[in-house]
C-alpha atoms as a PDB file:
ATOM      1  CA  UNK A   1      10.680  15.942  -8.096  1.00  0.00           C
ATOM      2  CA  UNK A   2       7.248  14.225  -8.266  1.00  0.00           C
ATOM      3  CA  UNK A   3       4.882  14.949  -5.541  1.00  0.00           C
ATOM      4  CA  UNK A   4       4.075  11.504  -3.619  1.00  0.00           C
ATOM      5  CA  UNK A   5       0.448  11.010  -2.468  1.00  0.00           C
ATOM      6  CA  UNK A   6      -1.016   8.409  -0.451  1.00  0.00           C
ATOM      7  CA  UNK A   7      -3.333   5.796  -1.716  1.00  0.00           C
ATOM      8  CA  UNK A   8      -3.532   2.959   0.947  1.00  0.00           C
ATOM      9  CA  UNK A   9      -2.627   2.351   4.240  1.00  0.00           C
ATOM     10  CA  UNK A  10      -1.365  -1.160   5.107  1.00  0.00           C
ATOM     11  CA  UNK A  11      -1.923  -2.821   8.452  1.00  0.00           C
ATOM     12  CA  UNK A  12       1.418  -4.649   9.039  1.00  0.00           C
ATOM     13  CA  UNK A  13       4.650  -4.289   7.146  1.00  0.00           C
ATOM     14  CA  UNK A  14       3.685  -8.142   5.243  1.00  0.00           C
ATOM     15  CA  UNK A  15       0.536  -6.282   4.063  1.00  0.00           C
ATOM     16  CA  UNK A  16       2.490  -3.473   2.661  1.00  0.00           C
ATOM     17  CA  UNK A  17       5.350  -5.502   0.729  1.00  0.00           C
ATOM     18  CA  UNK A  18       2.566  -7.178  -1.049  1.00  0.00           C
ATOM     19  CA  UNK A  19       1.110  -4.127  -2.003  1.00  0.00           C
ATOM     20  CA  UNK A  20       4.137  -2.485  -3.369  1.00  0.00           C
ATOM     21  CA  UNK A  21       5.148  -5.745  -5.347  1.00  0.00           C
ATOM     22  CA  UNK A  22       2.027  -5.884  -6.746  1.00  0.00           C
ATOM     23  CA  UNK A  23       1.729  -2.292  -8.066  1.00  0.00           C
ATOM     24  CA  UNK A  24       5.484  -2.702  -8.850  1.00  0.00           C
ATOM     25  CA  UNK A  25       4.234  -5.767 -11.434  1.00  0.00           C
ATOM     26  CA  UNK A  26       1.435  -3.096 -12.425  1.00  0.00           C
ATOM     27  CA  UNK A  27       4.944  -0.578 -13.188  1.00  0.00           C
ATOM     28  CA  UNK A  28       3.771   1.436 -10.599  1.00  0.00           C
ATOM     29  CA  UNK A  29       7.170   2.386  -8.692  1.00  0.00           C
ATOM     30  CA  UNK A  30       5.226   3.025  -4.967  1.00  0.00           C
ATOM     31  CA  UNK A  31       7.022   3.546  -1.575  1.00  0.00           C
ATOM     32  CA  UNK A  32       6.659   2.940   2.303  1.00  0.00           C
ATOM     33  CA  UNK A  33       6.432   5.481   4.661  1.00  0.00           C
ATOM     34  CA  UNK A  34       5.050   4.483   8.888  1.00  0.00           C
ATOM     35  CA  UNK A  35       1.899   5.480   9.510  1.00  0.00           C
ATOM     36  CA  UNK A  36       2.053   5.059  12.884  1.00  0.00           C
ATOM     37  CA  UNK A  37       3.144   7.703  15.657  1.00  0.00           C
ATOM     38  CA  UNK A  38       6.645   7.668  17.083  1.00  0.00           C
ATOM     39  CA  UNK A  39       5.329   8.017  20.754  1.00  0.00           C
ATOM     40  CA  UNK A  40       3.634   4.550  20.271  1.00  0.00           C
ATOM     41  CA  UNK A  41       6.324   1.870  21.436  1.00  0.00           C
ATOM     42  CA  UNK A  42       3.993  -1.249  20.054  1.00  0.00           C
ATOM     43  CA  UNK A  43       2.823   0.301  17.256  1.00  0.00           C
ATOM     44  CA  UNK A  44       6.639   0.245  16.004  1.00  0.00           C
ATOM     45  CA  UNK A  45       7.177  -3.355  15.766  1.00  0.00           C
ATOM     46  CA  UNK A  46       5.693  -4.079  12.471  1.00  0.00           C
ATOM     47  CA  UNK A  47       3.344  -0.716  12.311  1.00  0.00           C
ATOM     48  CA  UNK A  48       1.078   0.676   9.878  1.00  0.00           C
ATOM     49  CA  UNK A  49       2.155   1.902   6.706  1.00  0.00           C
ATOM     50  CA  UNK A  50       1.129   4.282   3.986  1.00  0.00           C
ATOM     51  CA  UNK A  51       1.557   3.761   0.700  1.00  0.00           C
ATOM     52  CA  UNK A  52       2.861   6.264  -1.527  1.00  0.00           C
ATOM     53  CA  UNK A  53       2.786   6.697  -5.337  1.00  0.00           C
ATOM     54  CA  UNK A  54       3.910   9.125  -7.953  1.00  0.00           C
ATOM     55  CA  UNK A  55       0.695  11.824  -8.137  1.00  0.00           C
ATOM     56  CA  UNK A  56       0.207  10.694 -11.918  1.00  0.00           C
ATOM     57  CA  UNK A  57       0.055   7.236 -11.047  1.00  0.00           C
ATOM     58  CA  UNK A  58      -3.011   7.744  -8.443  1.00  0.00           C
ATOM     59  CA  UNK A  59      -5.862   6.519 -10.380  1.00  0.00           C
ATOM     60  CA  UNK A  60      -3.606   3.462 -11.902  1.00  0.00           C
ATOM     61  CA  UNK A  61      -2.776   2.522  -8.312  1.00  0.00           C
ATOM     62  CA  UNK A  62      -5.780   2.792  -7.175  1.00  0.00           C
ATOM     63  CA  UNK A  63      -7.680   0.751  -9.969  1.00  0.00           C
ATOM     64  CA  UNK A  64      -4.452  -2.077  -9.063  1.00  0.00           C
ATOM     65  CA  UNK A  65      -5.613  -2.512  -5.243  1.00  0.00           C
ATOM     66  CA  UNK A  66      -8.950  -2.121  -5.932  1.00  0.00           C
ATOM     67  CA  UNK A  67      -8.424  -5.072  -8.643  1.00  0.00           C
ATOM     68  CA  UNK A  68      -6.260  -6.822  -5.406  1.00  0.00           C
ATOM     69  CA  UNK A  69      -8.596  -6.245  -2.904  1.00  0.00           C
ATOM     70  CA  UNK A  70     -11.442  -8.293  -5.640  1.00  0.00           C
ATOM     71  CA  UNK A  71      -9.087 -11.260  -6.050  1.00  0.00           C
ATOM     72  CA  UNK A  72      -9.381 -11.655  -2.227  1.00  0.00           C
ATOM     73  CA  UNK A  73     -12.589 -11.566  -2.097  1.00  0.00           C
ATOM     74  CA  UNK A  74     -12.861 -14.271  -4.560  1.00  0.00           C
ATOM     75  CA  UNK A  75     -10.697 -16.874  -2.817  1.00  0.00           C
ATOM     76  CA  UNK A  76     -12.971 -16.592  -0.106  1.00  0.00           C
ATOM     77  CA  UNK A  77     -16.019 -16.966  -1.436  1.00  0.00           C
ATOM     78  CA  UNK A  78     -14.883 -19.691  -3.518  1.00  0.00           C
END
């Protein structure tokens, strides 16, 4: 089994889905795992959430949300 390792944390569970669709168009298979602890009632609504990929796709995720996180930043400046 490949070891999963962490390479973003989402803030919502919207923020999250967009991330994993977009690494799945990269053919980066990634999953969802709650970041937040179970003790916090409101945090379990639509919590935090780590993103997890295979451990030899860590730099190619990374290099996709970085590449995410520049397109942003380009709508709003524009």
């Amino acid at each position: 089994m490949t070891r999963l390792v962490q390479v973003a944390v989402a803030n919502d569970v919207a923020e999250a889905e967009e991330l994993r669709d977009m690494l799945a168009a990269a053919g980066i298979e990634a999953e969802l795992e709650t970041a937040a602890e179970e003790h916090d009632p409101e945090a379990l609504d639509d919590p935090p959430l780590k993103i997890l990929v295979p451990e030899l796709e860590v730099d190619a995720a990374r290099d996709a949300i970085e590449a995410l996180a520049d397109e942003d930043d380009a709508e709003v400046v524009d």
